[in-house]
Protein backbone atom coordinates (compact mmCIF):
# COMPACT_ATOMS: atom_id res chain seq x y z
CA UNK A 1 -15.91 18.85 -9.67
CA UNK A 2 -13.12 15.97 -10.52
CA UNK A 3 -14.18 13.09 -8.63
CA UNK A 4 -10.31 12.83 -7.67
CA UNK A 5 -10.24 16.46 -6.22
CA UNK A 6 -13.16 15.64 -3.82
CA UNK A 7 -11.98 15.71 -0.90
CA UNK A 8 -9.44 18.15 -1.39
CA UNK A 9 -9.23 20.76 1.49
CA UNK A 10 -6.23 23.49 0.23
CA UNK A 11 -4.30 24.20 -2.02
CA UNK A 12 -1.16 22.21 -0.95
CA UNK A 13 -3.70 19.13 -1.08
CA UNK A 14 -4.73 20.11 -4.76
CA UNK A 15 -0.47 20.44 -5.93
CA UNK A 16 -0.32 16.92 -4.59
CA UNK A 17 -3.51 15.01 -5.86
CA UNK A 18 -2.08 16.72 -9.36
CA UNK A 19 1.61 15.21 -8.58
CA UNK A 20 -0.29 11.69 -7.87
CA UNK A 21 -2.22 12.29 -11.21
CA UNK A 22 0.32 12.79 -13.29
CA UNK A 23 1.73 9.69 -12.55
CA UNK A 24 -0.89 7.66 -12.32
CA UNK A 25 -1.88 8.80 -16.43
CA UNK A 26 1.66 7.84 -17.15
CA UNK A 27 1.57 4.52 -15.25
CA UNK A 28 -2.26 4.05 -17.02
CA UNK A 29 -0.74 4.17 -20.30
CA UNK A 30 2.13 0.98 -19.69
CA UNK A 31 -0.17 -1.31 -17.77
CA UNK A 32 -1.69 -3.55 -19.60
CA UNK A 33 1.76 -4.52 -21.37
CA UNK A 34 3.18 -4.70 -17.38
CA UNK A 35 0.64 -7.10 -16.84
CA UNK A 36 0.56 -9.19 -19.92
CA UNK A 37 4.63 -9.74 -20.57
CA UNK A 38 4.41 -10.59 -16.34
CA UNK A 39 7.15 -7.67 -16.17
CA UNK A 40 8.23 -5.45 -13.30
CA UNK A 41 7.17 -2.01 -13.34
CA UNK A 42 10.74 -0.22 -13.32
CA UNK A 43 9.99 2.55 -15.09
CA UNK A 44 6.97 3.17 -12.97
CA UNK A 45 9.96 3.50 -10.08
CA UNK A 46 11.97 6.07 -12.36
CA UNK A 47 9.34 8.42 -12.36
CA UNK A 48 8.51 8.14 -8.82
CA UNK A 49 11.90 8.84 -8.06
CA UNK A 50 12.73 11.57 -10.39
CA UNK A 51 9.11 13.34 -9.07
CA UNK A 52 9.91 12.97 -5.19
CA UNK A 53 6.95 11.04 -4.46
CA UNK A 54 9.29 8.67 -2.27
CA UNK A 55 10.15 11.69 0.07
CA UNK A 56 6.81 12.95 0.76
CA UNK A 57 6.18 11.52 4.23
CA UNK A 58 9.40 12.66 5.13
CA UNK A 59 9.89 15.06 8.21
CA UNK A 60 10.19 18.64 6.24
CA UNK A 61 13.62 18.92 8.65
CA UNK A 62 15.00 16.15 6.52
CA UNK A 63 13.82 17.27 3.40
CA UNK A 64 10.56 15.90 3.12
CA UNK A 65 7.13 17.51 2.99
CA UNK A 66 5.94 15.52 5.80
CA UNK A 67 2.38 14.57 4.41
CA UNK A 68 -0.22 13.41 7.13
CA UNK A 69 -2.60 10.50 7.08
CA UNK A 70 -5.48 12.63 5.29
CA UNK A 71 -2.98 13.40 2.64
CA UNK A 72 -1.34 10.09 1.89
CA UNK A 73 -4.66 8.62 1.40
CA UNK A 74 -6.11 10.79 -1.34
CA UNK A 75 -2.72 10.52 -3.47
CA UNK A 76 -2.87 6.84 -3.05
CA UNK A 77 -5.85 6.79 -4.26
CA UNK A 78 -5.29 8.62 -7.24
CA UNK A 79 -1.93 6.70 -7.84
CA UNK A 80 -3.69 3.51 -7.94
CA UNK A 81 -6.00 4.58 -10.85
CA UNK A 82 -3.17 4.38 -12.93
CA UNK A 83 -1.26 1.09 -11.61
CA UNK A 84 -2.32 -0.74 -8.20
CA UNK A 85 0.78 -2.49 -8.31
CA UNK A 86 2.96 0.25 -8.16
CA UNK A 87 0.83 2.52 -5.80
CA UNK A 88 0.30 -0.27 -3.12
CA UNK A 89 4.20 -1.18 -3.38
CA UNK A 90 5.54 2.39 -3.20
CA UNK A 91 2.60 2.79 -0.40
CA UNK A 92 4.81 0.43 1.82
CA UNK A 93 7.62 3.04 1.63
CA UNK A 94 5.13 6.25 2.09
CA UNK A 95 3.31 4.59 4.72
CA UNK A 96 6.13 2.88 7.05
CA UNK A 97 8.23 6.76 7.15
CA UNK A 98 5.07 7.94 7.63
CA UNK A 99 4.44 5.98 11.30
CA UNK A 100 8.81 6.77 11.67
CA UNK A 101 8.42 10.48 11.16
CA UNK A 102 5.12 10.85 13.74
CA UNK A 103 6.44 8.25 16.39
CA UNK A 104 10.31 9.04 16.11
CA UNK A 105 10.78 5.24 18.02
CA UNK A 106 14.39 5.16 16.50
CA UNK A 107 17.68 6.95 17.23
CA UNK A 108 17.41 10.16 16.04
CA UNK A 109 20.59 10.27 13.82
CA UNK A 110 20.02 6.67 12.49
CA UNK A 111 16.44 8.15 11.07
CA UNK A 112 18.10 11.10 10.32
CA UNK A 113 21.18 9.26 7.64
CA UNK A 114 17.93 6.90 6.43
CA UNK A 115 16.09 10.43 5.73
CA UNK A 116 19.16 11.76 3.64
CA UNK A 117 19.35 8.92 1.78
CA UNK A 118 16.01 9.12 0.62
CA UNK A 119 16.27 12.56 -0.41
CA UNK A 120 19.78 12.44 -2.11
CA UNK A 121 19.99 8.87 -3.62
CA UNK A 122 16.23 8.11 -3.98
CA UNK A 123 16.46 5.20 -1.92
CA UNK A 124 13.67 3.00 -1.32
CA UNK A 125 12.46 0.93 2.15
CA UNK A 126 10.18 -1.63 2.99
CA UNK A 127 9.66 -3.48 6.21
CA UNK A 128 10.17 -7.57 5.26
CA UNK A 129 8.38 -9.28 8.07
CA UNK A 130 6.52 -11.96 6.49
CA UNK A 131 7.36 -15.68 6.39
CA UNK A 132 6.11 -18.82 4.86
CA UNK A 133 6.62 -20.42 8.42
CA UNK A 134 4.54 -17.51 9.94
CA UNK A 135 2.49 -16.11 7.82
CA UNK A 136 1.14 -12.58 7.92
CA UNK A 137 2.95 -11.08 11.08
CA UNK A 138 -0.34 -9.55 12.28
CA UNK A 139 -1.20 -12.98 13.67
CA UNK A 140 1.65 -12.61 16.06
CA UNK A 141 4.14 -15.16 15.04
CA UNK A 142 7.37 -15.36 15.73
CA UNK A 143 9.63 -15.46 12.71
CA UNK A 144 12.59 -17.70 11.92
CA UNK A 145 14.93 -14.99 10.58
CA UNK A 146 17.88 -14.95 13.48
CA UNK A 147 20.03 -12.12 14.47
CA UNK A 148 23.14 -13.22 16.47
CA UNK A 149 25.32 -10.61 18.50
CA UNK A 150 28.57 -10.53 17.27
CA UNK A 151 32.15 -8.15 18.69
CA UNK A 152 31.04 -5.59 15.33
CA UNK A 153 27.44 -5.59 15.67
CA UNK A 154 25.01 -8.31 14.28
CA UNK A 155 24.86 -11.39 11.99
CA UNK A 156 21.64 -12.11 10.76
CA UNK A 157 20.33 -14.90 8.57
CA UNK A 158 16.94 -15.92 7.39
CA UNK A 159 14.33 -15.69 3.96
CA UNK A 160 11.69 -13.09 4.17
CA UNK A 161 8.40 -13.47 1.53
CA UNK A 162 6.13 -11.03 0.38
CA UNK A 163 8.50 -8.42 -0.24
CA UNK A 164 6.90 -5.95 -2.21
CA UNK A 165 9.09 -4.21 -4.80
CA UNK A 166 12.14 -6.20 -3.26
CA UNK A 167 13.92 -6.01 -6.82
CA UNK A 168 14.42 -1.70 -6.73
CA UNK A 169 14.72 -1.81 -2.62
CA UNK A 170 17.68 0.00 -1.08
CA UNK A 171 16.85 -0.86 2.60
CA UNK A 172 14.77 -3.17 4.42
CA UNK A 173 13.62 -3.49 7.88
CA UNK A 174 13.84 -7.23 8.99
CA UNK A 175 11.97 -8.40 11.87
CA UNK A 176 14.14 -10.92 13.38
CA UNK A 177 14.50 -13.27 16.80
CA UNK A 178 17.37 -11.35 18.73
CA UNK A 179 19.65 -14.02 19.82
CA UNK A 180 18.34 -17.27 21.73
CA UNK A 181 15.47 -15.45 23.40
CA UNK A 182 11.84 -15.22 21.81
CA UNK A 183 12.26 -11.00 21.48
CA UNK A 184 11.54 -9.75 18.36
CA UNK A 185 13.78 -6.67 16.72
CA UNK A 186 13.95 -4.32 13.32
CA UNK A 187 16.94 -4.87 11.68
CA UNK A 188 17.42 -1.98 8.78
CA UNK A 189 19.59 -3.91 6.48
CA UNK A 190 21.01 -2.31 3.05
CA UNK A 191 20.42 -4.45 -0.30
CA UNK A 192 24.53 -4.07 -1.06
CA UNK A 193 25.78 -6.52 1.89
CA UNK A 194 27.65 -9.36 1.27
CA UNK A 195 25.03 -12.29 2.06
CA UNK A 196 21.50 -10.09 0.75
CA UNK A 197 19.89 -11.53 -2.05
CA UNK A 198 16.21 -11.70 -3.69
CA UNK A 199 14.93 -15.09 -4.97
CA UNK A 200 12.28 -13.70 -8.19
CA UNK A 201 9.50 -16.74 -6.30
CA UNK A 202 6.50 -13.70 -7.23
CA UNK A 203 3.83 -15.42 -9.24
CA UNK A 204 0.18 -14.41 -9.00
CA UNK A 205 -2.15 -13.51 -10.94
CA UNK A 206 -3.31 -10.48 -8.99
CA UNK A 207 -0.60 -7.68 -8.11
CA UNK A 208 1.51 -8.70 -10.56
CA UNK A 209 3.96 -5.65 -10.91
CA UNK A 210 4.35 -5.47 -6.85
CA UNK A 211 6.92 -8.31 -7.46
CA UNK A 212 6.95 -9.26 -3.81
CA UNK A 213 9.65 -11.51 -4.21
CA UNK A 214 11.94 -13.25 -1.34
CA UNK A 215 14.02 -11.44 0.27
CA UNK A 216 17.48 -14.02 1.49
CA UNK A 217 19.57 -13.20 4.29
CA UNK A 218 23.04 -15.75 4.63
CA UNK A 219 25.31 -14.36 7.61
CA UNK A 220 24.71 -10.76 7.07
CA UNK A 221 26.86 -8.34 8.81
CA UNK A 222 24.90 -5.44 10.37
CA UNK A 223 26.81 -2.89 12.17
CA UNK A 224 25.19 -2.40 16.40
CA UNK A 225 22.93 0.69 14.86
CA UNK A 226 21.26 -1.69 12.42
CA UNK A 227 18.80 -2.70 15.24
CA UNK A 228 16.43 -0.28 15.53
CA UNK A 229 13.36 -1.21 16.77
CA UNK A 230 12.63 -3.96 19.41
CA UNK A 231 10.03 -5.10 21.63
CA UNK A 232 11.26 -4.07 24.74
CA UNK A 233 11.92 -0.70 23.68
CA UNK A 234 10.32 1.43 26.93
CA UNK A 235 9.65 4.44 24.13
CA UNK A 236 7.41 2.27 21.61
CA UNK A 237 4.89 3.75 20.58
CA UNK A 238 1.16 1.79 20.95
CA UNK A 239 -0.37 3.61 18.72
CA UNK A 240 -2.64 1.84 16.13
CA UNK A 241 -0.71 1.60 12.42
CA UNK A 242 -2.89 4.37 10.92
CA UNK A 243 -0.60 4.49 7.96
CA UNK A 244 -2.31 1.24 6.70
CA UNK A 245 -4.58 2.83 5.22
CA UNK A 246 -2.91 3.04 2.44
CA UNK A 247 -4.19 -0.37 1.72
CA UNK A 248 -7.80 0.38 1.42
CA UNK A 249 -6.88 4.11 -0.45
CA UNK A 250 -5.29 1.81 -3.28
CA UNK A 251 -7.82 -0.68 -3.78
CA UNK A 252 -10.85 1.97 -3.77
CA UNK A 253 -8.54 3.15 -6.57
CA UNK A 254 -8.43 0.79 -8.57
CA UNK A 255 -12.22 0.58 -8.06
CA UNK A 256 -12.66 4.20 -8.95
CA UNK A 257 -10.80 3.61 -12.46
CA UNK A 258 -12.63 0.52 -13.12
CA UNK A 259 -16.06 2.98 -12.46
CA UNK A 260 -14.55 5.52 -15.22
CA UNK A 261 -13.68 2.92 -17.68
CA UNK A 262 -17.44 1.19 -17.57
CA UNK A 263 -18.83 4.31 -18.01
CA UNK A 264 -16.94 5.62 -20.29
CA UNK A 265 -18.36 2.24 -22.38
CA UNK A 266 -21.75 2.65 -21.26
CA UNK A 267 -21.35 6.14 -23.23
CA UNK A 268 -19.71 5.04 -26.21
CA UNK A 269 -21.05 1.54 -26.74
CA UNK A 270 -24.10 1.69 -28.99
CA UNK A 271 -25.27 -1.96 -30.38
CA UNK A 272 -27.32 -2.33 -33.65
CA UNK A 273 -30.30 -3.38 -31.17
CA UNK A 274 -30.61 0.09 -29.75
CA UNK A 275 -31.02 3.44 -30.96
CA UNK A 276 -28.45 4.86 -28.74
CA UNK A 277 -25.41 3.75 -26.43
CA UNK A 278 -25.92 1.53 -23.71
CA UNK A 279 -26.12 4.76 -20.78
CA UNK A 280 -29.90 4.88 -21.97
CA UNK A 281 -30.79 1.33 -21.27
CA UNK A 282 -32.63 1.52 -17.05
CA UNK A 283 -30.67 -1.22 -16.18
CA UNK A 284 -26.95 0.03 -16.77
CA UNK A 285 -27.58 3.26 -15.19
CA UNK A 286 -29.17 0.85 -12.29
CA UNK A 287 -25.42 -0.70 -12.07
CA UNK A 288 -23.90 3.23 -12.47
CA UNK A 289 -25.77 4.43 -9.86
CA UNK A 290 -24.84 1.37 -7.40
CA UNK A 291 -21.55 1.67 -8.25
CA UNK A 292 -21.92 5.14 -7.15
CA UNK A 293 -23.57 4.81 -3.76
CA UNK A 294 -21.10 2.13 -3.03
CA UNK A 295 -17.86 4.41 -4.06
CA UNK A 296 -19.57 7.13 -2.23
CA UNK A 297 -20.09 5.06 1.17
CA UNK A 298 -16.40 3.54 0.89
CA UNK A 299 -14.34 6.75 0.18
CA UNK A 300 -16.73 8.99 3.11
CA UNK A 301 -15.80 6.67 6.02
CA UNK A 302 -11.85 6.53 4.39
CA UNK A 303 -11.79 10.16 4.36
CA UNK A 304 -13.46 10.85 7.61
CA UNK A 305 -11.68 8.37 9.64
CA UNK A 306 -8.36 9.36 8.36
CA UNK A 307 -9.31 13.23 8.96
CA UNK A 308 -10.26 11.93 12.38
CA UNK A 309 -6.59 11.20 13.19
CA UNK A 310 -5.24 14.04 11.82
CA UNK A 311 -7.73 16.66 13.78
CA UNK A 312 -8.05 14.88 16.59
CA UNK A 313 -4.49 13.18 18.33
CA UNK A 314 -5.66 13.19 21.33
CA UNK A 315 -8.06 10.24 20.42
CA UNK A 316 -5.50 7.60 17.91
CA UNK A 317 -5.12 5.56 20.75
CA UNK A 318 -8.84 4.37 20.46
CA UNK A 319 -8.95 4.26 17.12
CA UNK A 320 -7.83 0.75 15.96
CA UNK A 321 -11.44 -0.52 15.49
CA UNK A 322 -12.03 2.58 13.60
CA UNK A 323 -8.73 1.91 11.01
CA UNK A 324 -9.59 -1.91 10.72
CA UNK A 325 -12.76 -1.08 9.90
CA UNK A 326 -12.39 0.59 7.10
CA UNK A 327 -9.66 -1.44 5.21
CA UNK A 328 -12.49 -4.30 5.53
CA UNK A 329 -15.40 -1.65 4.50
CA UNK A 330 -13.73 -0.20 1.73
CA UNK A 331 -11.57 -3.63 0.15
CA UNK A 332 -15.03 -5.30 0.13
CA UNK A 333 -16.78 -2.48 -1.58
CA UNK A 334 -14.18 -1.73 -3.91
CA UNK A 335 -14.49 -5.61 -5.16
CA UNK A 336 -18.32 -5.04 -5.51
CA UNK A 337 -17.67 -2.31 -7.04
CA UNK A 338 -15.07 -3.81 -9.70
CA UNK A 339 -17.59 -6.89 -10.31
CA UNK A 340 -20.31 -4.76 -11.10
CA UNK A 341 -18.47 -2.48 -13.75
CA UNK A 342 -17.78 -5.59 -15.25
CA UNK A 343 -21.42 -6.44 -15.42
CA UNK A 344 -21.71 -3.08 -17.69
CA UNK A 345 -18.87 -3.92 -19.59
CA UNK A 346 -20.09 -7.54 -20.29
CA UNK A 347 -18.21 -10.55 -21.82
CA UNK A 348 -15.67 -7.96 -23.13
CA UNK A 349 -14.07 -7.28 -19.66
CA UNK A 350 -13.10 -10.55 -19.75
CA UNK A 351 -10.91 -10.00 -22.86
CA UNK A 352 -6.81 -9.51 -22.12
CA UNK A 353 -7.41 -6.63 -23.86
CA UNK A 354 -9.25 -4.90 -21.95
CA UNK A 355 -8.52 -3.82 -18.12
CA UNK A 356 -11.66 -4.67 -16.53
CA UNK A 357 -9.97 -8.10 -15.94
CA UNK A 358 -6.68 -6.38 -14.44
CA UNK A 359 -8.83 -4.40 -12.35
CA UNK A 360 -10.46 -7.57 -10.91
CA UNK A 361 -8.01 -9.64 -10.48
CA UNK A 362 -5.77 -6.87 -8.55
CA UNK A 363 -8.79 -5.86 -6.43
CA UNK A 364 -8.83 -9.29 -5.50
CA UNK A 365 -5.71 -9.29 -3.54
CA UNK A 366 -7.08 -6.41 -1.24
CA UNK A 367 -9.02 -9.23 0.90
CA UNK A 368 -5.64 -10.62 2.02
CA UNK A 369 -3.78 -7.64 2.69
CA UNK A 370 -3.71 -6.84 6.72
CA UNK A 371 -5.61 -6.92 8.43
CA UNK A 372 -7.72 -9.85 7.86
CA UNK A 373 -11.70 -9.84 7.61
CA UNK A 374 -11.97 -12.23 10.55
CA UNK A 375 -9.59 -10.50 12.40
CA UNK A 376 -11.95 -6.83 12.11
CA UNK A 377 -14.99 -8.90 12.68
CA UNK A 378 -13.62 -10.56 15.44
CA UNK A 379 -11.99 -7.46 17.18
CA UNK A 380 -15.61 -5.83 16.50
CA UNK A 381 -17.48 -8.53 18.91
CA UNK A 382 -14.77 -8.18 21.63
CA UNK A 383 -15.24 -4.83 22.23
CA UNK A 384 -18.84 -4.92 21.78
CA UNK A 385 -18.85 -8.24 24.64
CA UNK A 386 -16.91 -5.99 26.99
């Protein structure tokens, strides 16, 4: 069986993993000039949009298909065999209508004209909550970006980093300071305001087509609806943010095409020394089969804790150890697993050329995506000590 259609479970499952694969050959086939001319990915974003891969986690009401967490995992996955940028940036969008459609925290007719946007104008959304002041807003502080009440609605001001994809958004949701007290609100501001601007400040050398620029905010005028989220809400929902899985799905991806590409050498490469390719010599199938056990340790516990959520509701509100868990499981292994498909590869996966050294670099970035090894490890011992 395709490794990719593992886990597959019906036939609606199968049409999507082949949407995700589609895509992901496409994307395969312009990365390494992405990556070497430091250019965003826009046509990545065309076909995306002209598929309806933006719409997926959409409530089927609103013209989505309404994809659970089971489902958005395995077509990450796949996605980020062909370009980790791109899957991890449009994973944002997937993932944060994803936690709106099963939670419905918002207005109802505010979610509703978001939804229709989506589906008519391909619009794209991201939440933009980190700050250089703050850092990653999973360690709980409070940003600088301001929102002031004014007689129309809001005025908000402030720089957001880490934007992913901020130069094709439509929307963002802004986390913001409401007013002079320390309460923290969504703001869902649209990219056309007078007073919304990005700042191109994206320059790593991991993730490079994410282009998770700044996002600058000078006196922009939000109409009252624009706040739609805030702490005090009585309806929030507590819920752990399952959707971030879509981390981990994207960096075992990249990890999966990393395993394809050194064995795909291991079968072709065939030095004068030896009478065959390299897949006869013990010690490279030694490294294959590693790289097996570890892929096959790192994608059971994705799959089975995200099937967990979906089959059993009842229990999500226990599950955060579970979720954290795995994005530190599977980023590590995925970076073992990159490391040692280099070591079958050799001194040639080091060459521009070749994408053993995209795949490493990118898989890199996984450790510092939320949340944050100490943070797992140190959740882990607290409920253990209790």
């Amino acid at each position: 069986m395709d490794v990719y259609q593992s886990f597959i479970q019906n036939e609606r499952q199968r049409k999507l993993v082949d949407l995700a694969g589609e895509l992901a050959d496409a994307f395969s086939e312009r990365g390494e000039k992405y990556d070497r001319e430091d250019a965003f990915p826009y046509e990545n974003f065309d076909d995306l949009k002209k598929s309806g891969y933006g719409t997926l986690s959409l409530p089927k009401e609103y013209g989505g298909e309404e994809i659970n967490l089971y489902e958005l995992v395995m077509i990450q996955e796949r996605l980020a065999t062909g370009d980790a940028a791109t899957a991890l940036s449009i994973g944002w969008h997937l993932g944060g209508l994803m936690e709106l459609t099963e939670t419905r925290v918002w207005e109802e007719e505010v979610f509703k004209d978001l939804c229709e946007k989506i589906v008519s104008n391909k619009a794209l959304v991201n939440r933009a909550a980190t700050e250089p002041a703050t850092g990653s807003p999973t360690r709980g502080g409070l940003p600088q970006t301001k929102a002031i009440k004014t007689e129309k609605g809001w005025r908000i001001t402030g720089r957001k980093s880490f934007t992913s994809m901020a130069r094709v958004l439509d929307y963002s949701l802004v986390s913001a300071v409401i007013g002079d007290t320390e309460e923290k609100g969504f703001f869902l501001v649209d990219h056309d305001l007078e007073g919304v601007s990005i700042e191109e400040t994206w320059d790593t050398i991991s993730m490079k087509g994410t282009g998770s620029d700044d996002l600058v905010l000078k006196d922009v005028q939000l109409p009252s609806s624009s706040l739609v989220e805030r702490d005090s809400d009585q309806g929030k929902s507590d819920l752990p943010k399952a959707w971030l899985l879509h981390i981990p799905a994207c960096y075992i991806g990249v990890a999966m095409a990393a395993r394809n590409d050194a064995i795909q050498f291991a079968k072709d490469y065939s030095p004068n020394s030896l009478p065959g390719p390299i897949k006869d010599v013990p010690e490279v199938q030694r490294k294959i089969g590693e790289i097996e056990l570890e892929l096959f340790k790192a994608r059971q516990i994705l799959y089975s804790v995200a099937d967990k959520w979906v089959r059993e509701p009842a229990k999500r509100g226990d599950m955060a150890a579970e979720l954290s868990s795995v994005k530190h499981i599977v980023t590590n292994s995925a970076f073992h697993i990159v490391d040692t498909a280099m070591r079958i590869v050799g001194a040639r996966s080091l060459f521009r050329t070749n994408s053993m050294q995209r795949y490493y670099r990118d898989v890199r970035a996984g450790l510092h995506n939320p949340p944050m090894d100490d943070m797992v490890i140190s959740m882990l011992a607290n409920n253990a000590l209790k």
